[in-house]
N, C-alpha and C. Protein backbone atom coordinates (compact mmCIF):
# COMPACT_ATOMS: atom_id res chain seq x y z
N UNK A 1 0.82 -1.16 0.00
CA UNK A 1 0.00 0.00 0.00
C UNK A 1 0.88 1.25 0.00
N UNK A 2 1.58 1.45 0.79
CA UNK A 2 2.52 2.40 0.94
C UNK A 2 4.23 2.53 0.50
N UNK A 3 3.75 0.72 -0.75
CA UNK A 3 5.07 0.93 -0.90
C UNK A 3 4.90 0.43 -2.66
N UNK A 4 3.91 0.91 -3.06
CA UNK A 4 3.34 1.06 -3.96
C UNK A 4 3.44 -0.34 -4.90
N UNK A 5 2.61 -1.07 -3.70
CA UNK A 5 2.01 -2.12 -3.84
C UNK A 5 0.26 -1.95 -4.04
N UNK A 6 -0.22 -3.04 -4.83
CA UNK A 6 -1.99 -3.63 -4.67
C UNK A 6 -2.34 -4.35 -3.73
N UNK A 7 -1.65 -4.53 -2.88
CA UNK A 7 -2.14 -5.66 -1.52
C UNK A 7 -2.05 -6.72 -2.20
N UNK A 8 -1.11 -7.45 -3.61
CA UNK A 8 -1.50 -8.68 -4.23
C UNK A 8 -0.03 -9.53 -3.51
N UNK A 9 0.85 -9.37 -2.87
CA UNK A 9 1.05 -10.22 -1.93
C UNK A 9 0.51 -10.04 -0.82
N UNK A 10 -0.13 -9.78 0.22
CA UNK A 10 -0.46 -9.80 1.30
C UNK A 10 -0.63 -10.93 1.86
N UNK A 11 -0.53 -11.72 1.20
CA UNK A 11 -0.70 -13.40 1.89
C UNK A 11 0.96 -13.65 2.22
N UNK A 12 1.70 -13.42 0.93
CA UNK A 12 3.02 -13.74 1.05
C UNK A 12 3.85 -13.43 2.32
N UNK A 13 3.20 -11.74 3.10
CA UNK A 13 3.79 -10.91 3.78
C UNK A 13 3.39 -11.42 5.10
N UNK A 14 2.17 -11.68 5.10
CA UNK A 14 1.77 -12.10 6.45
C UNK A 14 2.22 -13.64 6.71
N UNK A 15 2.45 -14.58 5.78
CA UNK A 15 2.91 -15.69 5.87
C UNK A 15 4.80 -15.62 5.99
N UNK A 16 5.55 -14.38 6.28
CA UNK A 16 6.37 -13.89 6.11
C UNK A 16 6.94 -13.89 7.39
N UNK A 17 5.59 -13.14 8.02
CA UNK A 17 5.93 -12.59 9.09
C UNK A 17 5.35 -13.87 10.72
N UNK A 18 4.86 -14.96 10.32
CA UNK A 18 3.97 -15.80 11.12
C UNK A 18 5.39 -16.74 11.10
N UNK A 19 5.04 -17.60 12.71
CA UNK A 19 6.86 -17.72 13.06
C UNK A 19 6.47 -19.34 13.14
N UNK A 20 5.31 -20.03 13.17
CA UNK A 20 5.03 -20.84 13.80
C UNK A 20 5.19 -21.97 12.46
N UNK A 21 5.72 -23.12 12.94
CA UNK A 21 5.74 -24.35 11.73
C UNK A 21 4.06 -24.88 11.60
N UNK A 22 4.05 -25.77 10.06
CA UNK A 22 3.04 -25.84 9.85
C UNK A 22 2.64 -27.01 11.09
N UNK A 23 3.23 -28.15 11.59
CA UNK A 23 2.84 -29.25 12.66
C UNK A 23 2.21 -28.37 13.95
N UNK A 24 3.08 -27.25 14.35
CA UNK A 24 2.51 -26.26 15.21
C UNK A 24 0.85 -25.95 15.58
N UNK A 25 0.39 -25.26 13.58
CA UNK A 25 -0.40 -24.86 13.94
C UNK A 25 -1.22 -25.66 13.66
N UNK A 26 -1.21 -27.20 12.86
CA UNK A 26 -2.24 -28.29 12.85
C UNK A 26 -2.12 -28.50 14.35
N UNK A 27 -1.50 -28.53 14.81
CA UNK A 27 -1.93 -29.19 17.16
C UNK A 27 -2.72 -28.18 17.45
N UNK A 28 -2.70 -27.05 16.97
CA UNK A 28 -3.26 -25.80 17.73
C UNK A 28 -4.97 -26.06 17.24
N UNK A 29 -4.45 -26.14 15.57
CA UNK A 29 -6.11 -26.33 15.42
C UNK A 29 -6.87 -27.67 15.70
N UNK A 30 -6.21 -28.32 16.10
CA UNK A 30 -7.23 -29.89 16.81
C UNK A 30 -6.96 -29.96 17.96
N UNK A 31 -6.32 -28.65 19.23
CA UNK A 31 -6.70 -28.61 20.51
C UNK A 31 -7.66 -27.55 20.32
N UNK A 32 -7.42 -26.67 19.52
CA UNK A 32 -8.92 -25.72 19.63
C UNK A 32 -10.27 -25.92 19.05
N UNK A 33 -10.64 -26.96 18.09
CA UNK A 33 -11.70 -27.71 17.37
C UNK A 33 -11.98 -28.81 18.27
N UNK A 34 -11.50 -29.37 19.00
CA UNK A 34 -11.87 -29.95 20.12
C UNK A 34 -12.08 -29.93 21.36
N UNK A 35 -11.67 -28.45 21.63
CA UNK A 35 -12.17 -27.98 22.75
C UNK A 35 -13.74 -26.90 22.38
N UNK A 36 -13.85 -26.61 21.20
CA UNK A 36 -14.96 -26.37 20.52
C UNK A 36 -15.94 -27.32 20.84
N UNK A 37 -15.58 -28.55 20.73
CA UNK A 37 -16.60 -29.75 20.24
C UNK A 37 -16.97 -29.70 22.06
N UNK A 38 -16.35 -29.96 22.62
CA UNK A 38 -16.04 -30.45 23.93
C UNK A 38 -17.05 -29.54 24.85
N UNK A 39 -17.06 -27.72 24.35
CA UNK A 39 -17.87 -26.55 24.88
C UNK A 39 -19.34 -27.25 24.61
N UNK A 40 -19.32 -26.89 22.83
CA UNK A 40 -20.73 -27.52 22.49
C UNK A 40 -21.19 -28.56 23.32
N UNK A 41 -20.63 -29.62 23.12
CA UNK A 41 -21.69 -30.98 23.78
C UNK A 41 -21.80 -30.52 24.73
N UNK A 42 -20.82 -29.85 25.95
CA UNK A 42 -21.25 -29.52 27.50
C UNK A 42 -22.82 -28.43 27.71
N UNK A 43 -22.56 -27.85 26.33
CA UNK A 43 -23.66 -26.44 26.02
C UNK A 43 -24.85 -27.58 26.15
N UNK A 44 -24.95 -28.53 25.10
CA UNK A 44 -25.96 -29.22 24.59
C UNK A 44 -26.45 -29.69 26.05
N UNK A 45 -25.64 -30.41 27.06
CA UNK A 45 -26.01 -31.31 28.03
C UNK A 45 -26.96 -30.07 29.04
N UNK A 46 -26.50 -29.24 29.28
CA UNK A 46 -26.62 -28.44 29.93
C UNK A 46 -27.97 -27.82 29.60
N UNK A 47 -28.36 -27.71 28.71
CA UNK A 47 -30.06 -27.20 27.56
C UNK A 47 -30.48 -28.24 28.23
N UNK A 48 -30.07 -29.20 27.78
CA UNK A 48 -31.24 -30.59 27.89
C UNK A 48 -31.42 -30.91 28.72
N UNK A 49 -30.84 -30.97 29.95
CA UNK A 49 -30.72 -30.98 31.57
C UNK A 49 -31.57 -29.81 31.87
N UNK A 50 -31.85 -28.63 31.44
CA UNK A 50 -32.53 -27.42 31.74
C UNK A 50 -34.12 -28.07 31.28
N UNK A 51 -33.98 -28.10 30.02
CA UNK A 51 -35.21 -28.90 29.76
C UNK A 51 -36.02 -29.66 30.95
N UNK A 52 -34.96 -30.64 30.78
CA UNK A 52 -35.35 -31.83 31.57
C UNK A 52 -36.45 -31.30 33.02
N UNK A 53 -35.57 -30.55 33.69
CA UNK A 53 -35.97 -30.00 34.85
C UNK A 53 -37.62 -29.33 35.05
N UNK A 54 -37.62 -28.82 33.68
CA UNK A 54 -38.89 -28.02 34.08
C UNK A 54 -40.14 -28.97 33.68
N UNK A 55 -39.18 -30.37 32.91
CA UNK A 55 -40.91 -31.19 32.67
C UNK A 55 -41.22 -31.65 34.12
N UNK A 56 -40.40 -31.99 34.99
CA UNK A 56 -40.85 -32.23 36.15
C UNK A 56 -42.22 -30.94 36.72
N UNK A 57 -41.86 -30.18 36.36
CA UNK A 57 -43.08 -28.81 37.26
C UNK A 57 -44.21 -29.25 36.34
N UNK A 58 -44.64 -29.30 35.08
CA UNK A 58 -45.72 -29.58 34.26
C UNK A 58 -45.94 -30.65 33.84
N UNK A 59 -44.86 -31.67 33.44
CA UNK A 59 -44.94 -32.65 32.73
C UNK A 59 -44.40 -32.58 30.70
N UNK A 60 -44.08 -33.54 30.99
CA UNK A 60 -43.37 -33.44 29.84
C UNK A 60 -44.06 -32.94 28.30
N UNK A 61 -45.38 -33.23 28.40
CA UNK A 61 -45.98 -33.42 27.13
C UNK A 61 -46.68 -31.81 27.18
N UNK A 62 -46.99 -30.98 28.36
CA UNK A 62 -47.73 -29.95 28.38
C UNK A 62 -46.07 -29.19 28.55
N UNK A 63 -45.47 -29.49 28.79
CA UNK A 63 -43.73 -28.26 28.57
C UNK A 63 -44.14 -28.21 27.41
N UNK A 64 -44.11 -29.33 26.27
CA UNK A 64 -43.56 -29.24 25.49
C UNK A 64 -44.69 -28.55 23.91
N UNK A 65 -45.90 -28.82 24.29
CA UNK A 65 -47.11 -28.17 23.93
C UNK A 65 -46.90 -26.63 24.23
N UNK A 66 -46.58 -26.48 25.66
CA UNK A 66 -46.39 -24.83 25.64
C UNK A 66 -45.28 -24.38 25.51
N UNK A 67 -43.94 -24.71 24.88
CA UNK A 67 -42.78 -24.31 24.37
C UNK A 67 -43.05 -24.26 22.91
N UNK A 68 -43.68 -24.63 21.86
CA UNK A 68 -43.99 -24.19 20.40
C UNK A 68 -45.19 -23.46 20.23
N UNK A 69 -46.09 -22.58 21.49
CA UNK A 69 -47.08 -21.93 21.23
C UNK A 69 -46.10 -20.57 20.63
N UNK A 70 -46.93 -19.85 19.38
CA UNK A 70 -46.30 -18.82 18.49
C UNK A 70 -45.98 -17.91 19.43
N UNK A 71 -46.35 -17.27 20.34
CA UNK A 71 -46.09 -16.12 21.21
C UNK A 71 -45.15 -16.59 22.19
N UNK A 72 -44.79 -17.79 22.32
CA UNK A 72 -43.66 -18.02 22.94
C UNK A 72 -42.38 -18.24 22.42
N UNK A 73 -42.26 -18.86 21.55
CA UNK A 73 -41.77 -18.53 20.08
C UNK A 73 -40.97 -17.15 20.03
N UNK A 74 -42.03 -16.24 19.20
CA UNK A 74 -41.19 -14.91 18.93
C UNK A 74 -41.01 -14.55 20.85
N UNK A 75 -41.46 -15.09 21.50
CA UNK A 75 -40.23 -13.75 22.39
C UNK A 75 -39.03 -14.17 22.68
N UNK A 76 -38.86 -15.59 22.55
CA UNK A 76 -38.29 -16.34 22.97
C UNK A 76 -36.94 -15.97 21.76
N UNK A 77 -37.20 -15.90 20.66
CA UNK A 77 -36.28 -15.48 19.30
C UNK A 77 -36.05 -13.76 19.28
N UNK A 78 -36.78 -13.08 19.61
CA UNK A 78 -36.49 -11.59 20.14
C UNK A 78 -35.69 -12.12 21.44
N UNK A 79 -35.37 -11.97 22.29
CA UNK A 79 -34.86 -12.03 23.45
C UNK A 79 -33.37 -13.05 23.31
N UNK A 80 -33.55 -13.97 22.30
CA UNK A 80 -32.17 -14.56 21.16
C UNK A 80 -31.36 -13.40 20.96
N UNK A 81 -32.32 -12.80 19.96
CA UNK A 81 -31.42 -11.85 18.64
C UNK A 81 -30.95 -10.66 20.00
N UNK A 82 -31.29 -10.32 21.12
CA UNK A 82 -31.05 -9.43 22.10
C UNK A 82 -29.77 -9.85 22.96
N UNK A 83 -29.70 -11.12 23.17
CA UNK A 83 -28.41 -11.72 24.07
C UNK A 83 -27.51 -11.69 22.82
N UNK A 84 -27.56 -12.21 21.55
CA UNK A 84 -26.54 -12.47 20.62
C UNK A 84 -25.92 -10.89 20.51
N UNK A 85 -26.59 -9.83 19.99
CA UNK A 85 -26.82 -8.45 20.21
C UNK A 85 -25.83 -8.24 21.19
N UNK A 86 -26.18 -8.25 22.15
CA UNK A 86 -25.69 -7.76 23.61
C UNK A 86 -23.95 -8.16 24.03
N UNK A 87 -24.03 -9.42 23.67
CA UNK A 87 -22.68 -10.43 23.73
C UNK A 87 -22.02 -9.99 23.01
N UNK A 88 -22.20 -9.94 22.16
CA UNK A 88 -21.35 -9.79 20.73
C UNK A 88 -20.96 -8.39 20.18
N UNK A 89 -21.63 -7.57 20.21
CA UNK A 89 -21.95 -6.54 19.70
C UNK A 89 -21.39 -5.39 20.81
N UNK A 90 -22.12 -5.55 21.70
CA UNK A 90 -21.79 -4.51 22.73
C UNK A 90 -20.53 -4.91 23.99
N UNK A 91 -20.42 -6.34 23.81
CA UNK A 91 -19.34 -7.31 24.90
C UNK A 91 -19.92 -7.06 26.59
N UNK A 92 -21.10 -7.26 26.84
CA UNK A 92 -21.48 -6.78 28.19
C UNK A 92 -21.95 -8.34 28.59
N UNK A 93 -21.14 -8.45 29.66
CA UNK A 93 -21.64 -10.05 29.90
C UNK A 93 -22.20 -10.03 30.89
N UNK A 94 -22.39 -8.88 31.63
CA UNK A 94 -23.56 -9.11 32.48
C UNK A 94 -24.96 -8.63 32.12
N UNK A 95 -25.20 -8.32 30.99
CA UNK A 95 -26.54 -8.33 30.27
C UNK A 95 -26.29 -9.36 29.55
N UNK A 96 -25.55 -9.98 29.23
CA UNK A 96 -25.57 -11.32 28.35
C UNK A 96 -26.01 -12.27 29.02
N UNK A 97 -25.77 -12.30 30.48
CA UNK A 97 -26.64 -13.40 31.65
C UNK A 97 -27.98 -12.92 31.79
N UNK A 98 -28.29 -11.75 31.65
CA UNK A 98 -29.53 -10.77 31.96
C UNK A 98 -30.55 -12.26 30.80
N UNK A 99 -29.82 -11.81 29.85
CA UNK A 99 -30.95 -11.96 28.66
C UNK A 99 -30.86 -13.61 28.44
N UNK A 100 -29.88 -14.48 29.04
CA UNK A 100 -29.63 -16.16 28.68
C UNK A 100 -30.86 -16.19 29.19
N UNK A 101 -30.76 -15.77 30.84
CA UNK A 101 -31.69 -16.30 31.87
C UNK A 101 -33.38 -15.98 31.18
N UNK A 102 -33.20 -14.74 30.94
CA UNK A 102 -34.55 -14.37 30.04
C UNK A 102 -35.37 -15.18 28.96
N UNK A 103 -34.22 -15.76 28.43
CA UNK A 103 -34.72 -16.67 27.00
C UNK A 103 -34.79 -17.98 28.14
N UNK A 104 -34.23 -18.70 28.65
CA UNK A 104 -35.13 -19.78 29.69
C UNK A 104 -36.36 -19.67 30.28
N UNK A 105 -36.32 -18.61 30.40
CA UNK A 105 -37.80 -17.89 31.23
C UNK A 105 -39.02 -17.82 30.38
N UNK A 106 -38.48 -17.37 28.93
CA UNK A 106 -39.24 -17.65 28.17
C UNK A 106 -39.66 -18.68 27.64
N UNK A 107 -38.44 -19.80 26.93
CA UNK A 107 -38.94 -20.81 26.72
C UNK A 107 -39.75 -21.77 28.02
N UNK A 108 -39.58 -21.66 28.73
CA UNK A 108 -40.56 -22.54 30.29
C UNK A 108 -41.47 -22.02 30.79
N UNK A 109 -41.45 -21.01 30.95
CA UNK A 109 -42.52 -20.29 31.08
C UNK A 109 -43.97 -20.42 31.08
């Protein structure tokens, strides 16, 4: 850019400047794709265990009748797009708990 270049090496330059061998960064990416996998399933257990819990207060078949009524639904997907929003966007993680807890509240509710 400033050296009156098109940015058409920029791969070359940054691969220039990166110190790490290629065996390096294949370990790096199958301790971090597996600690990915490892978050998820714990995420997953953790939903479904939440689940689980509240068929005990109603029963399983009326949770689950009143978890796909439409108005539970959209708030439940507004109050989504608001934590994703919030997390991501603004980095406030204590409205990011604000709004998890909110979308449980909603879906059980």
């Amino acid at each position: 850019m400033h050296d009156g270049h098109h940015g058409n090496d920029y791969m070359g330059k940054s691969e220039q400047y990166t110190t790490l061998s290629f065996g390096t960064r294949v370990k790096w990416f199958v301790i971090c794709f597996a600690g990915g996998v490892l978050c998820s399933i714990l995420w997953i257990s953790f939903c479904v265990t939440l689940f689980h819990s509240t068929c005990f207060l109603m029963g399983p078949f009326k949770q689950l009748k009143r978890m796909f009524e439409p108005t539970r639904l959209i708030k439940m997907y507004i109050i989504h797009i608001l934590f994703l929003f919030v997390s991501l966007q603004w980095n406030k993680k204590g409205l990011a708990i604000i709004f998890c807890i909110l979308q449980f509240l909603a879906m059980t509710w």
